[in-house]
N, C-alpha and C. Protein backbone atom coordinates (compact mmCIF):
# COMPACT_ATOMS: atom_id res chain seq x y z
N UNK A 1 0.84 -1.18 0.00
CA UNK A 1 0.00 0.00 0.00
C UNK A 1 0.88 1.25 0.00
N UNK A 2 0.52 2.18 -1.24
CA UNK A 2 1.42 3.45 -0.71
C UNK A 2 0.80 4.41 0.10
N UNK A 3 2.06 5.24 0.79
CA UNK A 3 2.13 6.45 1.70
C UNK A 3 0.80 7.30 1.02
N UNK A 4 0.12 7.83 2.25
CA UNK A 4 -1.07 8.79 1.66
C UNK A 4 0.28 10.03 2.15
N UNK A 5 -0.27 10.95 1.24
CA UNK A 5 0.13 12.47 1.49
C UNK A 5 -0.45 13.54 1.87
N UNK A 6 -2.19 12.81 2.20
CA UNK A 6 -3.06 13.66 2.72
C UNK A 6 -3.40 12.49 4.20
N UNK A 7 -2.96 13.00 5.58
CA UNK A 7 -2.95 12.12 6.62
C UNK A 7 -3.79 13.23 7.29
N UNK A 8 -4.12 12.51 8.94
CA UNK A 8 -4.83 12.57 9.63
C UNK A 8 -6.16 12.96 9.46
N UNK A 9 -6.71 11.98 8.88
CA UNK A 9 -8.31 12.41 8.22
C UNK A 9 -8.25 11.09 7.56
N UNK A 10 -9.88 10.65 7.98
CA UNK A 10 -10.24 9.57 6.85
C UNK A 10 -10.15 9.24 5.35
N UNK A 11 -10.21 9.10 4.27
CA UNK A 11 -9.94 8.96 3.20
C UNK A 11 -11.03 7.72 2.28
N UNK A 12 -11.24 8.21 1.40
CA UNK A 12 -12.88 7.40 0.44
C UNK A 12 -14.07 7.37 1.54
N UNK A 13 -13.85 8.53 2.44
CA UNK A 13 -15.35 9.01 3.19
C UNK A 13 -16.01 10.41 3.36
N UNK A 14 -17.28 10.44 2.82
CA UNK A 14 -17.97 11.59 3.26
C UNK A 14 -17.54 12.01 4.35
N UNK A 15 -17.07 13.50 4.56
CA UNK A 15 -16.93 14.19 6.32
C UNK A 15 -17.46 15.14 5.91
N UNK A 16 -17.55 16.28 6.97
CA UNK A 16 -17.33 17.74 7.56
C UNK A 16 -16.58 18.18 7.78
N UNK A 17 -15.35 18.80 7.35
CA UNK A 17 -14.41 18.88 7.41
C UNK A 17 -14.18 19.81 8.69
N UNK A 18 -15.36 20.72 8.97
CA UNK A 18 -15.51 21.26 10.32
C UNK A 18 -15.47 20.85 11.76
N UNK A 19 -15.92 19.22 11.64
CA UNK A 19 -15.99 18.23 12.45
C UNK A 19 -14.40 17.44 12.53
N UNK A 20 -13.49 17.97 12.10
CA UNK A 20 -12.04 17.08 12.16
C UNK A 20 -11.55 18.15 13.13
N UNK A 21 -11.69 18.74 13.76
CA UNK A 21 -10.74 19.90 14.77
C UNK A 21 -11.91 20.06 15.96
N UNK A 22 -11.71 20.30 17.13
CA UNK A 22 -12.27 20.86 18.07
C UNK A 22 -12.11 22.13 18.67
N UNK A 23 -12.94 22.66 19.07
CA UNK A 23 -12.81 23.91 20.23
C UNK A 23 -12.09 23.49 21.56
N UNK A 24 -11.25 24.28 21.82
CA UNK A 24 -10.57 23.66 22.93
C UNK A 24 -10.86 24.91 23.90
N UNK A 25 -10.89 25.29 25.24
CA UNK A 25 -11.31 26.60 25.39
C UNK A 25 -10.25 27.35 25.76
N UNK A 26 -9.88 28.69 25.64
CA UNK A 26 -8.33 28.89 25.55
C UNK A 26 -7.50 28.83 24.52
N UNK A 27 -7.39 28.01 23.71
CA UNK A 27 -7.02 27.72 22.77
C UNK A 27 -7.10 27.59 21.17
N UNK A 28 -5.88 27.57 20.67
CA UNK A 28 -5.98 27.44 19.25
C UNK A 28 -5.26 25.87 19.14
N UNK A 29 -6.22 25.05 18.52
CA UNK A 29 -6.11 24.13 18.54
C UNK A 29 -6.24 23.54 16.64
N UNK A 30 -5.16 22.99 16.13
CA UNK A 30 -4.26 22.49 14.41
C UNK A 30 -3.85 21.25 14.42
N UNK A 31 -4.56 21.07 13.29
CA UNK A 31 -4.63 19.84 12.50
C UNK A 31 -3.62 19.77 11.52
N UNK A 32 -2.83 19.46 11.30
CA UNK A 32 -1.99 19.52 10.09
C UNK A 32 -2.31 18.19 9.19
N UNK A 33 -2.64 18.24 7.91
CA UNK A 33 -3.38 17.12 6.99
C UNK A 33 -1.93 16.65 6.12
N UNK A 34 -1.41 17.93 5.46
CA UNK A 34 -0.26 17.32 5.02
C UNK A 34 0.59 19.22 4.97
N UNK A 35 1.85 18.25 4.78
CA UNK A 35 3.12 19.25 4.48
C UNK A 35 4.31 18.91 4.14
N UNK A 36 4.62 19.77 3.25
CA UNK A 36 5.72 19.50 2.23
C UNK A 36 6.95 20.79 1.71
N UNK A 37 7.46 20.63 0.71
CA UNK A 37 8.21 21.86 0.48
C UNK A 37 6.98 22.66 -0.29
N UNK A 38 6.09 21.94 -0.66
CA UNK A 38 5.11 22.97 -1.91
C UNK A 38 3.85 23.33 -1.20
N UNK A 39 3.39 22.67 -0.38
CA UNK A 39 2.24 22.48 0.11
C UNK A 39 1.80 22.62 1.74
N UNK A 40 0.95 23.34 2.18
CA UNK A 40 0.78 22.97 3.45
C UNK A 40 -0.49 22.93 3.70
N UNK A 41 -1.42 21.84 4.23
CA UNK A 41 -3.03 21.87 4.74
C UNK A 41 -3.26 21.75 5.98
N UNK A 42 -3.88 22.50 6.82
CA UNK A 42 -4.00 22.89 8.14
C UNK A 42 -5.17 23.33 8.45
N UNK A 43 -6.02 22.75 9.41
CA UNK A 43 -7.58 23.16 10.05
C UNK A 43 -7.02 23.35 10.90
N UNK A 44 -7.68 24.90 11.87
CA UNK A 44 -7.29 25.41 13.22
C UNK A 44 -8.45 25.66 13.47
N UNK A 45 -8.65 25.45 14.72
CA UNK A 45 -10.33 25.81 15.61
C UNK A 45 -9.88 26.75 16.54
N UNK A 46 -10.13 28.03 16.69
CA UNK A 46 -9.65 29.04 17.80
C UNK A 46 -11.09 29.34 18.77
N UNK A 47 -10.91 29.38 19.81
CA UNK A 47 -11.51 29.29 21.03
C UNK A 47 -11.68 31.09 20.81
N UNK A 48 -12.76 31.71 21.29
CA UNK A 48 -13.08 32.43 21.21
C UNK A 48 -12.07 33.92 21.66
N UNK A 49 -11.45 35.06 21.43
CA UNK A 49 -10.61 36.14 21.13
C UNK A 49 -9.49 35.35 21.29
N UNK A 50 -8.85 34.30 21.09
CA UNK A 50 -7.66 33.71 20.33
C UNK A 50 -7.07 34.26 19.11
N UNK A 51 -5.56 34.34 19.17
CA UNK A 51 -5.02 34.85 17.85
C UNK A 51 -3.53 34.74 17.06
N UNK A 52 -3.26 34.43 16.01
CA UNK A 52 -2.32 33.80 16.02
C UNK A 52 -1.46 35.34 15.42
N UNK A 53 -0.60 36.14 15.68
CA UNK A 53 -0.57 37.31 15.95
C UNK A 53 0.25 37.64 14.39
N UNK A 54 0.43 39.05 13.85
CA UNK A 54 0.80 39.02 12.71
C UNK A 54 1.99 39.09 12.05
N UNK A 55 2.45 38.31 11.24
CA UNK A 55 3.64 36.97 10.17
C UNK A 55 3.25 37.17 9.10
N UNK A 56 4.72 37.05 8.63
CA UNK A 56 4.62 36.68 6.95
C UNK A 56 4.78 35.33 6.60
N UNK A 57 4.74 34.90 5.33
CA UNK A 57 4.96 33.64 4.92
C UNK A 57 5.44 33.62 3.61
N UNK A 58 6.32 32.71 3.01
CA UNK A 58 6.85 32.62 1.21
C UNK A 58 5.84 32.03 0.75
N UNK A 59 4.74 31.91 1.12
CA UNK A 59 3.76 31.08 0.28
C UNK A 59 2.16 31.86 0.13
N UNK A 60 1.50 31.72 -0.84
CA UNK A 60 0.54 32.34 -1.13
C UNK A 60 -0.46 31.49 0.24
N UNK A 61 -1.32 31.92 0.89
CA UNK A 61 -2.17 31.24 1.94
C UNK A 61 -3.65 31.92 1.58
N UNK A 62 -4.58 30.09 1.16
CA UNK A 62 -5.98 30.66 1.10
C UNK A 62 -6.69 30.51 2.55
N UNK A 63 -7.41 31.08 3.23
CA UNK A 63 -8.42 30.50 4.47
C UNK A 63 -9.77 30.38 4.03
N UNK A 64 -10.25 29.60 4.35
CA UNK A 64 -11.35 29.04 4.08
C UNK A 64 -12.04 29.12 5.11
N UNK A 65 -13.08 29.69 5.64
CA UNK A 65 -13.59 29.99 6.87
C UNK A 65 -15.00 28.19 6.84
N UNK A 66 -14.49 27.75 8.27
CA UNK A 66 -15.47 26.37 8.13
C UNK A 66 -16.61 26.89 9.22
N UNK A 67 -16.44 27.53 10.20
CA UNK A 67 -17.34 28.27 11.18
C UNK A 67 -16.87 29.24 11.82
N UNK A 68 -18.24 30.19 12.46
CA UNK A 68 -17.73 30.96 12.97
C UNK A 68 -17.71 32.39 12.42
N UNK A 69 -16.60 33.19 12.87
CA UNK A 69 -16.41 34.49 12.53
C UNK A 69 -14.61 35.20 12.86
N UNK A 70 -13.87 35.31 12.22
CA UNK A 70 -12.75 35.78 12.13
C UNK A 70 -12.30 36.49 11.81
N UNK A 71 -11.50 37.33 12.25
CA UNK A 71 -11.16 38.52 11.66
C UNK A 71 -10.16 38.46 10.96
N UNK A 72 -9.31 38.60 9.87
CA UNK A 72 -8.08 38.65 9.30
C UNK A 72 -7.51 39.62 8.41
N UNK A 73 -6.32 40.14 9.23
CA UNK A 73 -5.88 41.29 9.08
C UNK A 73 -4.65 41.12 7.90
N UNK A 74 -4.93 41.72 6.85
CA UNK A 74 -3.57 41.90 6.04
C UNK A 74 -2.77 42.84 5.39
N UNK A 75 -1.81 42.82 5.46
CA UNK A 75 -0.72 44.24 5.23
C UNK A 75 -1.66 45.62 5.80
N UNK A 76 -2.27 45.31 6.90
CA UNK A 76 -3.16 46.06 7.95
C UNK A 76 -4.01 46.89 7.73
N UNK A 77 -4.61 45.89 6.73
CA UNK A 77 -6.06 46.11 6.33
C UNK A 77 -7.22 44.71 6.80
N UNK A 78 -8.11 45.03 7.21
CA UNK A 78 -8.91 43.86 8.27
C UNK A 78 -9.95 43.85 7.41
N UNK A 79 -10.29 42.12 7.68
CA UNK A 79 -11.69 41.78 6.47
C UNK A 79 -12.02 40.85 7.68
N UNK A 80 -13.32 40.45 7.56
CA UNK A 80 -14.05 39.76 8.49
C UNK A 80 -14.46 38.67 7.40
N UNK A 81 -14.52 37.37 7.95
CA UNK A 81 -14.76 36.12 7.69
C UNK A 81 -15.64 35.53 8.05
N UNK A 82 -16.78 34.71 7.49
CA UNK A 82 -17.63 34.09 7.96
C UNK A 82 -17.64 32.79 7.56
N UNK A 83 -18.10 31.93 7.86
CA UNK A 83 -18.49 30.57 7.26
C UNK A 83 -19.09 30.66 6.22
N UNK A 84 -18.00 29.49 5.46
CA UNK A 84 -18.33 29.57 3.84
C UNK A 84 -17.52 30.71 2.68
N UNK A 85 -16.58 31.82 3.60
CA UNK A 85 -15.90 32.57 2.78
C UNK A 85 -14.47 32.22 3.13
N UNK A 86 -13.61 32.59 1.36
CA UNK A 86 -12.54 32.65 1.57
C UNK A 86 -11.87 33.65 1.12
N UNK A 87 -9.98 33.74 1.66
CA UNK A 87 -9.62 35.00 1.47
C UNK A 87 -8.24 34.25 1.04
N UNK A 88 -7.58 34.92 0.30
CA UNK A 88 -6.60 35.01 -0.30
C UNK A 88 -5.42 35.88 0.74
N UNK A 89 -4.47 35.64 1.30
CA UNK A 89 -3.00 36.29 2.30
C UNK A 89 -2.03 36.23 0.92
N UNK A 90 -2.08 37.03 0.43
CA UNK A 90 -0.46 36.98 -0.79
C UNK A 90 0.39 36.68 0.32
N UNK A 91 1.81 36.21 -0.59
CA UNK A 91 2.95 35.31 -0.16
C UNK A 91 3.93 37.36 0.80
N UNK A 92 4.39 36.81 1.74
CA UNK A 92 5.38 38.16 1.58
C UNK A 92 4.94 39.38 2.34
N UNK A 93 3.72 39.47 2.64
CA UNK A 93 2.73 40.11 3.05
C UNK A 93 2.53 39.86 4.56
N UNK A 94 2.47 41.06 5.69
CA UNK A 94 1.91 40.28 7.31
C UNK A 94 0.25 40.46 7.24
N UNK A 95 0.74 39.29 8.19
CA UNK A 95 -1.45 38.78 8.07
C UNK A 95 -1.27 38.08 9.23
N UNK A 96 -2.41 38.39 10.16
CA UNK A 96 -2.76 37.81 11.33
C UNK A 96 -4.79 37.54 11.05
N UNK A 97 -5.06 36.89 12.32
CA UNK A 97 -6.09 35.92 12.55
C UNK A 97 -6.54 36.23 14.14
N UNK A 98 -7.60 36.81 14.03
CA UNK A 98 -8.14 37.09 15.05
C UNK A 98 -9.45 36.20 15.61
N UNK A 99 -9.95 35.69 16.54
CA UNK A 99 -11.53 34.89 16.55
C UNK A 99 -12.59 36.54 17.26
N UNK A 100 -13.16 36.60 16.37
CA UNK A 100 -14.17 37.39 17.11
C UNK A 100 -15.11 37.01 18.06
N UNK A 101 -14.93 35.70 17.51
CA UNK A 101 -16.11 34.05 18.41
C UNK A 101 -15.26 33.33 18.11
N UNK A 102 -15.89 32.03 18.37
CA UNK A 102 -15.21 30.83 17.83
C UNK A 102 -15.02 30.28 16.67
N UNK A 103 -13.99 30.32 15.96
CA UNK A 103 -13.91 30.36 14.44
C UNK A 103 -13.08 29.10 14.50
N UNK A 104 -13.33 28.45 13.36
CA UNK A 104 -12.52 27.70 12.78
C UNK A 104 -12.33 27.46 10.88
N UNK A 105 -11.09 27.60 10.67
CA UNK A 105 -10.90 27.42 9.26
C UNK A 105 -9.67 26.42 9.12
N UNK A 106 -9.78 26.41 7.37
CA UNK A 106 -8.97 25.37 6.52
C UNK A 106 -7.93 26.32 6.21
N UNK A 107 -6.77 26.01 6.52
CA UNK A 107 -5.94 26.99 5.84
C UNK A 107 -5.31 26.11 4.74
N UNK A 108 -4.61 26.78 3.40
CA UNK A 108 -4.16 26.15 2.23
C UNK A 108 -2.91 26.74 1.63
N UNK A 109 -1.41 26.70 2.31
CA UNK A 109 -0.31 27.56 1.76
C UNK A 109 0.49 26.51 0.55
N UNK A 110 0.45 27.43 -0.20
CA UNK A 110 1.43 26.84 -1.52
C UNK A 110 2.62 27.80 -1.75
N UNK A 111 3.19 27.10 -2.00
CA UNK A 111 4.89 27.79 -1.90
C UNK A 111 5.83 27.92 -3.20
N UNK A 112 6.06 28.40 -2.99
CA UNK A 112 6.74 28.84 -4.66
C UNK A 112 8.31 27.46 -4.73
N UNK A 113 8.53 27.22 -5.94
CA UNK A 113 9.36 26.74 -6.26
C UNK A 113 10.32 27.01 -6.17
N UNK A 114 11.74 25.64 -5.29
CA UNK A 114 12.92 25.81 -5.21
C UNK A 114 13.38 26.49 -6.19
């Protein structure tokens, strides 16, 4: 059998992908699905005014909001997130993540080539 490259998560099953992470209270609590030099997939569930404070990254990062409400701030301009929207963080750029409530999203960084 070969290596999956998409781990911790079931595989040839219907989910919720909202339902693979929990609220922890206090906390920001990450799933990492897979990661690589090109790729990174990550669900984070943040416990309500949790924040992961503001960073750059070499990689373009989509969020995918799975619940909730989030705030996300980039090159310090702030957009609010709801379930069901996503936002684009260009690569290079600082961007932070605020929970206004309890939010949880999919994050999706792709990375530019060696």
């Amino acid at each position: 059998m070969k290596d999956r490259h998409i781990k911790n998560i079931d595989a040839e099953t219907a989910l919720e992908l909202a339902d693979q992470v929990s609220y922890q209270k206090g906390q920001i609590v990450s799933k990492t699905l897979a990661q690589n030099g090109s790729v990174s997939l990550t669900l984070f569930a943040f416990d309500q005014d949790e924040e992961i404070s503001s960073h750059e990254s070499d990689g373009d990062a989509m969020v995918i909001a799975l619940d909730g409400e989030g705030l996300i701030t980039i090159d310090g301009k702030e957009h609010m997130l709801i379930k069901g929207q996503t936002i684009i963080m260009p690569a290079k750029k600082p961007h932070a993540v605020y929970a206004k409530q309890q939010f949880k999203m999919f994050l999706i960084v792709v990375f530019p080539r060696a």
